[in-house]
Protein backbone atom coordinates (compact mmCIF):
# COMPACT_ATOMS: atom_id res chain seq x y z
CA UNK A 1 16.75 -29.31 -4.11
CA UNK A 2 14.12 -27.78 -1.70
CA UNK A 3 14.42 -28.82 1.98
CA UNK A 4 12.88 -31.76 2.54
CA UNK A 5 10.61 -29.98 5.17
CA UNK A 6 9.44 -27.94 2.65
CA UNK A 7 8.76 -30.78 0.03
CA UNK A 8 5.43 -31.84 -1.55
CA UNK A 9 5.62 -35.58 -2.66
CA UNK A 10 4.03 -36.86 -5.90
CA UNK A 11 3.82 -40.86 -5.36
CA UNK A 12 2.57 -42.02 -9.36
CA UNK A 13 0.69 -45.26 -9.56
CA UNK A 14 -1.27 -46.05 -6.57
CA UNK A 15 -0.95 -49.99 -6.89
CA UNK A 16 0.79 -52.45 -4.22
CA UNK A 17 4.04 -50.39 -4.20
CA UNK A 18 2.41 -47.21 -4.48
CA UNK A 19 -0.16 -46.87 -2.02
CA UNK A 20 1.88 -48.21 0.95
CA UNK A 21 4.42 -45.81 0.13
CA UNK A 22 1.82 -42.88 -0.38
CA UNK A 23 0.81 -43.31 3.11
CA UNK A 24 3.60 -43.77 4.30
CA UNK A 25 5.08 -40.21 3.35
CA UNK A 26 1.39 -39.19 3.92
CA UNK A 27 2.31 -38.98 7.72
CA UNK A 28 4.73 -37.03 7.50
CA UNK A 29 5.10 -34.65 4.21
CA UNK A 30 2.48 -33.16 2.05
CA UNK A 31 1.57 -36.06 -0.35
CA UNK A 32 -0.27 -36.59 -3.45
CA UNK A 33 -1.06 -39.70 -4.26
CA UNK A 34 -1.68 -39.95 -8.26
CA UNK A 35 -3.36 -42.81 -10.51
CA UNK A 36 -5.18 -42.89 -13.90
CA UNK A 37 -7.53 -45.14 -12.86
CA UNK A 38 -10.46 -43.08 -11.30
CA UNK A 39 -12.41 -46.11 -9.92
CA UNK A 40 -9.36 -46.42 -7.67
CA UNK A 41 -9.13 -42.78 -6.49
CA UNK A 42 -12.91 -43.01 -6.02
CA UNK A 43 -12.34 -45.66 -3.32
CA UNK A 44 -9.49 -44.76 -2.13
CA UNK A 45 -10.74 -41.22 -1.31
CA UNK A 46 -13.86 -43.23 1.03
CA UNK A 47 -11.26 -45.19 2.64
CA UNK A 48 -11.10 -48.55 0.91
CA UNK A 49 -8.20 -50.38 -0.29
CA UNK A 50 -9.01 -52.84 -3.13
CA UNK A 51 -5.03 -54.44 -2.83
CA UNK A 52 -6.08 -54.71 0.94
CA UNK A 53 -2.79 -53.76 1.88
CA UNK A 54 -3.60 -50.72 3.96
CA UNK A 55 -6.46 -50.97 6.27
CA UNK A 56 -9.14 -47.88 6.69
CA UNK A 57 -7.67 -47.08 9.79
CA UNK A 58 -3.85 -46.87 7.95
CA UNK A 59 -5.58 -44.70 5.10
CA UNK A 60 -7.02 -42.58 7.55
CA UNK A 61 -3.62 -41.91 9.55
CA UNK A 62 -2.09 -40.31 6.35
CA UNK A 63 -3.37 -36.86 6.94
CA UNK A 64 -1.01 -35.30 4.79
CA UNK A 65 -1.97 -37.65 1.88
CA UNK A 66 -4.91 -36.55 -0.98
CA UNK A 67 -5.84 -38.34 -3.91
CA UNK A 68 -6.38 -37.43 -7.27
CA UNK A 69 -6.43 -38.72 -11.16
CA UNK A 70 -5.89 -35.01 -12.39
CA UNK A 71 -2.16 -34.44 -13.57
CA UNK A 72 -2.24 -31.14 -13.02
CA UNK A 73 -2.50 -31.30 -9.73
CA UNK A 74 1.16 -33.11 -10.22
CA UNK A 75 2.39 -28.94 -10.21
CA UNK A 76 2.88 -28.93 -6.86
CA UNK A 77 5.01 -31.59 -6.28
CA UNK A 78 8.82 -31.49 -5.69
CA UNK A 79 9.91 -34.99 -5.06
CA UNK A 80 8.63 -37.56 -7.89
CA UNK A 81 8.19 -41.39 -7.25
CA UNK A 82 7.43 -43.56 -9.86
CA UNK A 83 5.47 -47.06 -8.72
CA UNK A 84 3.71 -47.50 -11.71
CA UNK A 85 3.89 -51.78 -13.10
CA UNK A 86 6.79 -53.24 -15.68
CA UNK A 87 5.12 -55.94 -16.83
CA UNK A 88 6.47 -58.12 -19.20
CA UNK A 89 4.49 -58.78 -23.58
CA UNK A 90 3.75 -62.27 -24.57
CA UNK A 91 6.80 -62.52 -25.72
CA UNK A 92 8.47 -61.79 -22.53
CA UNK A 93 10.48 -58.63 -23.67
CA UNK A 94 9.79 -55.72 -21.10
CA UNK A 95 7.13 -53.75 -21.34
CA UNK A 96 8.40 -50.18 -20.33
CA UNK A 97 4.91 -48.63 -21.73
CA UNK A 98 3.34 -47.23 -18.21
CA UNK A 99 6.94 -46.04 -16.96
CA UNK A 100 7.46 -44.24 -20.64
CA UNK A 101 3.72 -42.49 -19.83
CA UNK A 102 4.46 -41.93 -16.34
CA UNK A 103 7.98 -39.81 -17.26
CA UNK A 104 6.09 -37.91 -19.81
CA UNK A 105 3.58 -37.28 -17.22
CA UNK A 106 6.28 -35.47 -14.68
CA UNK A 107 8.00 -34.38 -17.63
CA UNK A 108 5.53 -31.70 -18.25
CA UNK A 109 5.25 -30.70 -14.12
CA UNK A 110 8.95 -30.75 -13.60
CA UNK A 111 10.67 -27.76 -12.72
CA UNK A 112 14.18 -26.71 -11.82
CA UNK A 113 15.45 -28.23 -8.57
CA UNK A 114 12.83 -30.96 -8.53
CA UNK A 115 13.70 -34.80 -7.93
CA UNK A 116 12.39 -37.70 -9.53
CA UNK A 117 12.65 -41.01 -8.07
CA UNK A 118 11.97 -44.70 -9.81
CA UNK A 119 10.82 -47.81 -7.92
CA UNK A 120 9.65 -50.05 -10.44
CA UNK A 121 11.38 -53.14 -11.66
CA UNK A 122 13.40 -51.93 -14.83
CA UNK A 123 16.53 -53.76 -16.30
CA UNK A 124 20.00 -51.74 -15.50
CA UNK A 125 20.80 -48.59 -17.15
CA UNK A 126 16.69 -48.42 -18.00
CA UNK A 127 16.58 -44.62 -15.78
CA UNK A 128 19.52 -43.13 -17.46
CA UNK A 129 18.93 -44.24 -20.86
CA UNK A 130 15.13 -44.42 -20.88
CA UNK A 131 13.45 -42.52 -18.50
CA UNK A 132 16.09 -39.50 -18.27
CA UNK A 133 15.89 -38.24 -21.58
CA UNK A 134 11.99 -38.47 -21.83
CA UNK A 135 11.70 -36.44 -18.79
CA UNK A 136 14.73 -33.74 -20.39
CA UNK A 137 12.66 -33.77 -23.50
CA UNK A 138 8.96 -32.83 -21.72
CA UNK A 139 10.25 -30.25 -19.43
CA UNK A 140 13.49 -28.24 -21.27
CA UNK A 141 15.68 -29.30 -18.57
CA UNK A 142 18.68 -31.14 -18.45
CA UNK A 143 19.81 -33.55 -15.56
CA UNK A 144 21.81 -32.91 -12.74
CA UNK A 145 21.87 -28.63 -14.38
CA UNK A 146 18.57 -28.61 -13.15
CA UNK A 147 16.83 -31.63 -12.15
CA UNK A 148 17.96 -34.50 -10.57
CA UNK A 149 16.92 -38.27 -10.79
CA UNK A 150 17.16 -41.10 -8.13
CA UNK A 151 15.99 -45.17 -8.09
CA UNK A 152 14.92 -47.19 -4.98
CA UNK A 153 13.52 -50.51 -5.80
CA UNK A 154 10.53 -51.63 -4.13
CA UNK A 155 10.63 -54.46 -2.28
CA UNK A 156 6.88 -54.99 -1.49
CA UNK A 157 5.45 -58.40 -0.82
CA UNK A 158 2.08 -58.56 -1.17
CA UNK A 159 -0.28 -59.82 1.48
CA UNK A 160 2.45 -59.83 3.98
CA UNK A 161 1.35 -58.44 6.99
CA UNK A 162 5.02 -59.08 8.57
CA UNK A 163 7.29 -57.56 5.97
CA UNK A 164 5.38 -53.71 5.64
CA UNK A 165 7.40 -51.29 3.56
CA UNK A 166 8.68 -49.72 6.79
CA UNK A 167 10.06 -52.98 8.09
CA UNK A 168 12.25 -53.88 4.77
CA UNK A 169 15.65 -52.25 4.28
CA UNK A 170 15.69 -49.67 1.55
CA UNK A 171 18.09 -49.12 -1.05
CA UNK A 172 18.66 -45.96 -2.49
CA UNK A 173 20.88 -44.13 -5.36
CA UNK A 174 20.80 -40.84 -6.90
CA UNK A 175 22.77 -39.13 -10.04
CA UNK A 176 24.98 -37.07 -8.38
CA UNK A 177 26.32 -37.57 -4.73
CA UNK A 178 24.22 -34.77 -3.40
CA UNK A 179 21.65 -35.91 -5.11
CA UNK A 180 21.80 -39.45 -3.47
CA UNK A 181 22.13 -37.95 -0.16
CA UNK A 182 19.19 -35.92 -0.42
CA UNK A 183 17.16 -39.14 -1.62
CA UNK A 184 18.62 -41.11 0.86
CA UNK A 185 17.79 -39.12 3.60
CA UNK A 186 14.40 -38.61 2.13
CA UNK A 187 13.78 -42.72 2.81
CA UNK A 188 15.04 -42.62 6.14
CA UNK A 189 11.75 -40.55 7.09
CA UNK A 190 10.13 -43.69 6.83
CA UNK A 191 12.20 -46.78 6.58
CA UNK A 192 12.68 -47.70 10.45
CA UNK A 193 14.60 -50.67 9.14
CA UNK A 194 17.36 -48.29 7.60
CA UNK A 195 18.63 -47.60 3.97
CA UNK A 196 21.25 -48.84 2.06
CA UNK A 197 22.93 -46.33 -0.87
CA UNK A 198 24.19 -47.86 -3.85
CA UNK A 199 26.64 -46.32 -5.66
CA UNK A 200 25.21 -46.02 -8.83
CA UNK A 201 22.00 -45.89 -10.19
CA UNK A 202 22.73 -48.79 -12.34
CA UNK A 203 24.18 -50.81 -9.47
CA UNK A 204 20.35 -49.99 -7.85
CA UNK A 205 18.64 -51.41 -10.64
CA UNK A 206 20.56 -54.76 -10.88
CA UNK A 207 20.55 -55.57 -7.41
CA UNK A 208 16.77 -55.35 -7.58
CA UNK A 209 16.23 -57.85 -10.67
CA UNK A 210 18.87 -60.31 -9.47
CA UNK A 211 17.22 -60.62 -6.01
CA UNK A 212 13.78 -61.98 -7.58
CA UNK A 213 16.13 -63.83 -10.33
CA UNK A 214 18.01 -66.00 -7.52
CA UNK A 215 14.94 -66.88 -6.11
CA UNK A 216 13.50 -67.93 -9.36
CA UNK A 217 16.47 -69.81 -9.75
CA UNK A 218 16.16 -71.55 -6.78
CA UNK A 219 12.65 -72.46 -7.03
CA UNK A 220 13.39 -73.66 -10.21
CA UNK A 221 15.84 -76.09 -9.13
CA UNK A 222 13.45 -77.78 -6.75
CA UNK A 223 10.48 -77.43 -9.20
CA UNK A 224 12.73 -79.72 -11.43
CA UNK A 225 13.38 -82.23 -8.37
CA UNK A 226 9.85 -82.44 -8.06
CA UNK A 227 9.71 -83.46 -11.87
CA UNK A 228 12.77 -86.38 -11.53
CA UNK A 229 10.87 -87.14 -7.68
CA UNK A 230 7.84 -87.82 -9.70
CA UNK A 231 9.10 -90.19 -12.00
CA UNK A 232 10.58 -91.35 -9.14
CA UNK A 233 7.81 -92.19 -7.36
CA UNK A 234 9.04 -90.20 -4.10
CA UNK A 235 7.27 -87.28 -2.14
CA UNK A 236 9.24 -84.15 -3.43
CA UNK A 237 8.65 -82.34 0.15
CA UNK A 238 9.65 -85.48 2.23
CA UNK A 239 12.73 -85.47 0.17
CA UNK A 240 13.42 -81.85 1.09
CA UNK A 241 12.40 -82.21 4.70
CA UNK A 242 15.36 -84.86 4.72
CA UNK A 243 18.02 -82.49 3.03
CA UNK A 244 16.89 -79.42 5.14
CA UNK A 245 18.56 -81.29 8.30
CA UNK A 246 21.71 -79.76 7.18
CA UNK A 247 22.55 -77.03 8.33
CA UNK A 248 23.06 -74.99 4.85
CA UNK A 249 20.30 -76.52 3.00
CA UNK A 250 18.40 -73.80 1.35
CA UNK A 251 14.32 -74.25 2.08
CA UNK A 252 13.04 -73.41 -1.35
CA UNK A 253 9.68 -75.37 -1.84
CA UNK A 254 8.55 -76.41 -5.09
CA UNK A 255 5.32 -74.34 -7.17
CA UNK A 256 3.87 -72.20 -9.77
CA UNK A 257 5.74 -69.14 -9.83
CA UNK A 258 4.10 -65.89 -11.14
CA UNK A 259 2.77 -62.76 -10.09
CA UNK A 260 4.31 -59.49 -11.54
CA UNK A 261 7.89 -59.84 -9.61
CA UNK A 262 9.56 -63.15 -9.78
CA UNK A 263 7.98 -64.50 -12.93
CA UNK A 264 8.88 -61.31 -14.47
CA UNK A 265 11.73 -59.58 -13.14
CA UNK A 266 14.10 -62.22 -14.72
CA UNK A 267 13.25 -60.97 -17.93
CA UNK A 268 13.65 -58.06 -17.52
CA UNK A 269 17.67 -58.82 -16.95
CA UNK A 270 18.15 -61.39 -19.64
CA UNK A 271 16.78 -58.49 -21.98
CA UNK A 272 19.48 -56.46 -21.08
CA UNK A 273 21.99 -59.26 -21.16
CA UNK A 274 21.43 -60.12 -25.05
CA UNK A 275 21.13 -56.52 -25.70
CA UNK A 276 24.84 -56.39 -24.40
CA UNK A 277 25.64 -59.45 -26.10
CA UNK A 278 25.21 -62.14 -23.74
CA UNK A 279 22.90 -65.11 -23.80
CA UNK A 280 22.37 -66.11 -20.02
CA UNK A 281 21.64 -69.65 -19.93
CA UNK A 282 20.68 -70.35 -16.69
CA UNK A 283 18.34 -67.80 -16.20
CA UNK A 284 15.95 -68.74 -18.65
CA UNK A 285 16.68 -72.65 -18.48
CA UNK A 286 14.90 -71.69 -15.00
CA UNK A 287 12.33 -69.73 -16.36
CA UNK A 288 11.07 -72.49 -19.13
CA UNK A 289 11.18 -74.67 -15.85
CA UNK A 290 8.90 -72.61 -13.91
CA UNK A 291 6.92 -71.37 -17.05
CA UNK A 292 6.30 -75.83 -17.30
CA UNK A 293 5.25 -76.49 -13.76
CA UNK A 294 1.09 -75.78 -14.50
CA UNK A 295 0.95 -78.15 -17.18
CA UNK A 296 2.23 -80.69 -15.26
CA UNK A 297 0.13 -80.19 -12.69
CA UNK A 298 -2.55 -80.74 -15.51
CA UNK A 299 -1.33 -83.56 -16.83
CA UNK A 300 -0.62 -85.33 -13.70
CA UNK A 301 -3.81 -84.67 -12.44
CA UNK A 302 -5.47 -86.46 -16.08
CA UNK A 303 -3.59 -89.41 -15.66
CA UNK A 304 -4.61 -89.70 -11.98
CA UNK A 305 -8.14 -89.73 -13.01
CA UNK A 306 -7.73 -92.14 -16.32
CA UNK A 307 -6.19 -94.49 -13.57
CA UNK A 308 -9.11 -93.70 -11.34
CA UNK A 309 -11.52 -95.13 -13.72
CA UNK A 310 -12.59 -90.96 -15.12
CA UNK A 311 -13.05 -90.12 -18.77
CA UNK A 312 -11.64 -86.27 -19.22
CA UNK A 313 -14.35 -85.56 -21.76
CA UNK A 314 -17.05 -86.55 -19.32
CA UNK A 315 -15.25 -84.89 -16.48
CA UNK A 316 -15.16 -81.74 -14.30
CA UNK A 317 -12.42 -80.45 -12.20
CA UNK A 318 -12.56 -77.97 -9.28
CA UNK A 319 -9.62 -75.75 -9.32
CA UNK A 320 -8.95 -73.67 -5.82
CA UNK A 321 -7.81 -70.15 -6.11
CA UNK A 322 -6.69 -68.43 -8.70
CA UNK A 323 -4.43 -65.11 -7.10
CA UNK A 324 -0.72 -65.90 -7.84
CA UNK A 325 0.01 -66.42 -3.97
CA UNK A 326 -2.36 -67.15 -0.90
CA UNK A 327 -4.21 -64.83 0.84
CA UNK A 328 -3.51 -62.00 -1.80
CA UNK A 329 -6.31 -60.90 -4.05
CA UNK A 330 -3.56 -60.22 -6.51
CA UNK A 331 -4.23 -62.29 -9.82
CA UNK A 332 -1.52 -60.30 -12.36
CA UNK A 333 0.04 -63.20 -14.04
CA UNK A 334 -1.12 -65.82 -12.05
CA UNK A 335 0.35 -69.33 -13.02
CA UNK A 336 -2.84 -70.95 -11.95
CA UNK A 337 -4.13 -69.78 -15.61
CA UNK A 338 -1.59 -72.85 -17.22
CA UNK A 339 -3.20 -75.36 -14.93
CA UNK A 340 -6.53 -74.52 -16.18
CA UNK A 341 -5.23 -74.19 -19.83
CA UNK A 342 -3.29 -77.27 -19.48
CA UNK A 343 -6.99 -79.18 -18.32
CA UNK A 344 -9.06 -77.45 -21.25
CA UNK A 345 -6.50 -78.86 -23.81
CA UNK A 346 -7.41 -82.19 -22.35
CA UNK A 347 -11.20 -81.48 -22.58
CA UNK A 348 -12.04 -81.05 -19.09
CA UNK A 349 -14.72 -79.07 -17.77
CA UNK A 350 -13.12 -76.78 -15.21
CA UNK A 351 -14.99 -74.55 -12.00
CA UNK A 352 -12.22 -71.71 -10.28
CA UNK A 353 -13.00 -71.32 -6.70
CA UNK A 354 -11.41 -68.34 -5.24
CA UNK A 355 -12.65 -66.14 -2.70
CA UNK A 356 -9.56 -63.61 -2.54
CA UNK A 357 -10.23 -62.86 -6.13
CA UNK A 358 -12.27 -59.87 -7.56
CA UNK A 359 -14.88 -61.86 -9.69
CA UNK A 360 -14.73 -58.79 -12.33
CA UNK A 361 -10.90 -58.83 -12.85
CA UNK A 362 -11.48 -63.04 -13.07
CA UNK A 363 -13.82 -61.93 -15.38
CA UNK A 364 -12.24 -59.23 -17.44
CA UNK A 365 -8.34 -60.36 -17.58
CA UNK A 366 -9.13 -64.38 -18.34
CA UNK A 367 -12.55 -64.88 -18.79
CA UNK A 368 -13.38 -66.84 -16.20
CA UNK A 369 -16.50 -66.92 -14.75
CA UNK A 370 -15.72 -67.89 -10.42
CA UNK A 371 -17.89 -70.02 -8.45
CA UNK A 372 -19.42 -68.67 -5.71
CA UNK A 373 -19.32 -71.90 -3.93
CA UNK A 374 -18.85 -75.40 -5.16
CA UNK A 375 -20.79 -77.99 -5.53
CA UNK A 376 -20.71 -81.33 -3.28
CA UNK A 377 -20.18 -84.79 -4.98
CA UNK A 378 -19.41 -82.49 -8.43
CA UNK A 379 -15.47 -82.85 -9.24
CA UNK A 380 -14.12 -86.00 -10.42
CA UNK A 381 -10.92 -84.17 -9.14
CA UNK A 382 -10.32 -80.97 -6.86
CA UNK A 383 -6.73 -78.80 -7.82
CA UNK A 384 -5.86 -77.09 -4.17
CA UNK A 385 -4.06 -74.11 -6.35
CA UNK A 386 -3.54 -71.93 -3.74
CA UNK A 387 -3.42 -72.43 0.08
CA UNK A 388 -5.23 -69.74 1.29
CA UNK A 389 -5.95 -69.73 4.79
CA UNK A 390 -9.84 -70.36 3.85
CA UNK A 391 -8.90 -73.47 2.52
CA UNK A 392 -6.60 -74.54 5.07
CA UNK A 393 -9.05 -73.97 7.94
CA UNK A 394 -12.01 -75.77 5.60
CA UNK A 395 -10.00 -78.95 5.94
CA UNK A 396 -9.37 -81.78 4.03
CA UNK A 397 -11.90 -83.69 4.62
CA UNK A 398 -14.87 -80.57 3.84
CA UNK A 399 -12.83 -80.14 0.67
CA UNK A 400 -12.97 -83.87 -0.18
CA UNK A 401 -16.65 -83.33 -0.29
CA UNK A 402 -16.88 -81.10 -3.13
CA UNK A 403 -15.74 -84.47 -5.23
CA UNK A 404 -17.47 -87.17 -6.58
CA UNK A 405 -16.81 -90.87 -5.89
CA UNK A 406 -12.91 -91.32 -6.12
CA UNK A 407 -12.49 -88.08 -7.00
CA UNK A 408 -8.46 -87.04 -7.33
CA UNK A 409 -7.41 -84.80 -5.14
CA UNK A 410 -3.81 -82.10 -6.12
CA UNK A 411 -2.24 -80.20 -3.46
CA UNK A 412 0.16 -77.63 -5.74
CA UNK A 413 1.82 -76.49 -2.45
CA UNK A 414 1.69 -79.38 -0.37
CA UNK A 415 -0.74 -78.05 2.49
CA UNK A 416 -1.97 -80.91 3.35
CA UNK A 417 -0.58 -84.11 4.76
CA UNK A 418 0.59 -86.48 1.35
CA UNK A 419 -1.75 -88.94 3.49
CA UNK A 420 -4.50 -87.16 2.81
CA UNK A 421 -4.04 -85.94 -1.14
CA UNK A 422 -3.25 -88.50 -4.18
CA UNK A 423 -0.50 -86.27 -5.10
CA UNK A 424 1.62 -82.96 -4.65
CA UNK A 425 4.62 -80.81 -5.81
């Protein structure tokens, strides 16, 4: 393994993991910062972040750091990391298709000495068994006789400006002891909150899809209190602003629950369980839960508006944001996508309203067409999706505008006061 002073750094996938990272070692090491998508480059190379998780100014301070869609220019790189997305198919089996592409990618560049490290979301075992032998099979090498392999989960969460990549403990592993040192000491270039090192690759991989499965877990438990609450005819959040008053009360808050970590990652380990021959249970008893949670919202909000005197077929609802988290222009696997489903079953006519969100990926991953702005006295009900701080600082009583006479009025997230909505999670 070359000296890490003497390393160039290949960072593959320039997404919300990526980029950060890119930039990151961009300060300090030669960098090259390489995606397939040359639209991205393109901007990226003038400065602007799409994601909008690096500022101009942040790009700018990465002197060290080019851009490029060429793979060739992947030959003068030492040190691989792999950010590229695990996604999950309809049937919610992993999807290992860009991190299969992206180790045939290095394959070919790899030479003897070099690293490769993996940060995206895989199931345990997935960088030996997977990854390893695609990579030995491009570039006529064999692991730890000539190349050596490392994982470091991301822990990136988007559109907090708190929690930076710098800020978040790292963990690290590698595939021999040397090899982890070497990659952990790599990290602690950057990582002013420290690293941890796992002692196993494996042991890396499952610590990073069991900390997004707990808090699916958890969420799903008080999505499900919000269901019996409902029936119940009791304000889920007062409820938990009750039980909170102890002093080991978890705050969990009810909600949709997508994007591409926690509505994902979980799969990614159940996968791996019934490949190994067990069924986990509770796992996806919380994912069906979560998976539930926008058609509820729907259906709620249709029975508040029969009661209301509305007729769904002669009826149109405004639905508020459509990323899968506020103030994020993120909209991979947003759960907002059920709640409009869940309405269009019931005949509704439904307007998204999101100003976060990139019209042409609205557009080109759900066919939705976004509203620029809505109409006043239009909605027969308004869905607050989303809290974003646009909509917070609008108010309740702007918002209430946008509807028509008794027009119902869903707060998913319970922004607003339950005085001022006819119902929430």
């Amino acid at each position: 393994m070359r000296p890490l002073h003497e390393s160039c750094i290949a960072v593959i996938g320039l997404g919300y993991v990526g980029l950060p990272l890119a930039a990151a070692f961009g300060k300090k090491l030669p960098t090259i910062g390489f995606d397939k998508n040359t639209q991205r480059i393109n901007q990226l190379e003038k400065g602007v972040d799409a994601t909008l998780e690096l500022s101009p100014e942040e790009l700018k301070s990465a002197e060290r750091l080019s851009f490029t869609a060429a793979a060739d220019s992947l030959s003068a790189a030492n040190i691989y990391i792999v950010t590229v997305p695990t996604p999950i198919t309809a049937a919610n089996q992993p999807d290992l298709t860009p991190l299969i592409s992206a180790s045939e990618t290095i394959g070919r560049y790899l030479n003897p000495a070099d690293v490769v490290i993996y940060e995206s979301t895989v199931f345990p075992g997935a960088t030996e068994e997977i990854c390893v032998p695609i990579l030995e099979k491009h570039s006529g090498l064999s692991l730890n006789d000539d190349f050596y392999v490392g994982y470091s989960p991301e822990r990136i969460n988007p559109g907090d400006k708190e929690h930076r990549l710098e800020t978040i403990l790292k963990i690290t592993s590698g595939s021999t002891h040397e090899a982890a040192e070497y990659i952990d000491k790599l990290y602690k270039h950057i990582i002013t909150a420290g690293t941890y090192q796992a002692q196993s690759i494996k042991i890396a991989e499952a610590a990073k899809v069991i900390e997004n499965t707990q808090r699916d877990i958890n969420i799903a438990l008080v999505n499900e209190i919000a269901l019996i609450c409902d029936k119940l005819g009791i304000d889920t959040l007062q409820v938990l602003a009750a039980a909170e008053t102890k002093w080991n009360f978890l705050p969990f808050k009810p909600g949709l629950v997508g994007g591409h970590c926690i509505g994902v990652d979980p799969y990614y380990l159940t996968h791996k369980a019934e490949e190994v021959g067990y069924r986990p249970e509770v796992i996806l008893s919380g994912r069906r839960t979560n998976d539930y949670v926008g058609y509820f919202v729907a259906e709620k909000t249709v029975k508040l508006m029969i009661k209301k005197g509305h007729s769904p077929a002669q009826s149109k609802v405004l639905v508020m944001g459509l990323t899968f988290k506020e103030n994020c222009p993120d909209i991979r696997n947003t759960k907002v996508i059920d709640i409009i489903c869940g309405l269009e079953d019931y005949g509704l006519a439904v307007d998204v309203y999101d100003p976060w969100a990139s019209t042409e990926d609205a557009q080109k991953n759900y066919d939705i067409t976004l509203v620029k702005t809505p109409s006043p006295d239009a909605y027969q009900a308004i869905i607050i999706a989303v809290p974003h701080d646009k909509f917070l600082s609008t108010g309740i009583e702007a918002i209430r505008k946008f509807g028509a006479e008794e027009a119902v009025i869903f707060d998913v997230k319970g922004a607003f006061s339950i005085n001022d909505v006819d119902s929430r999670l």
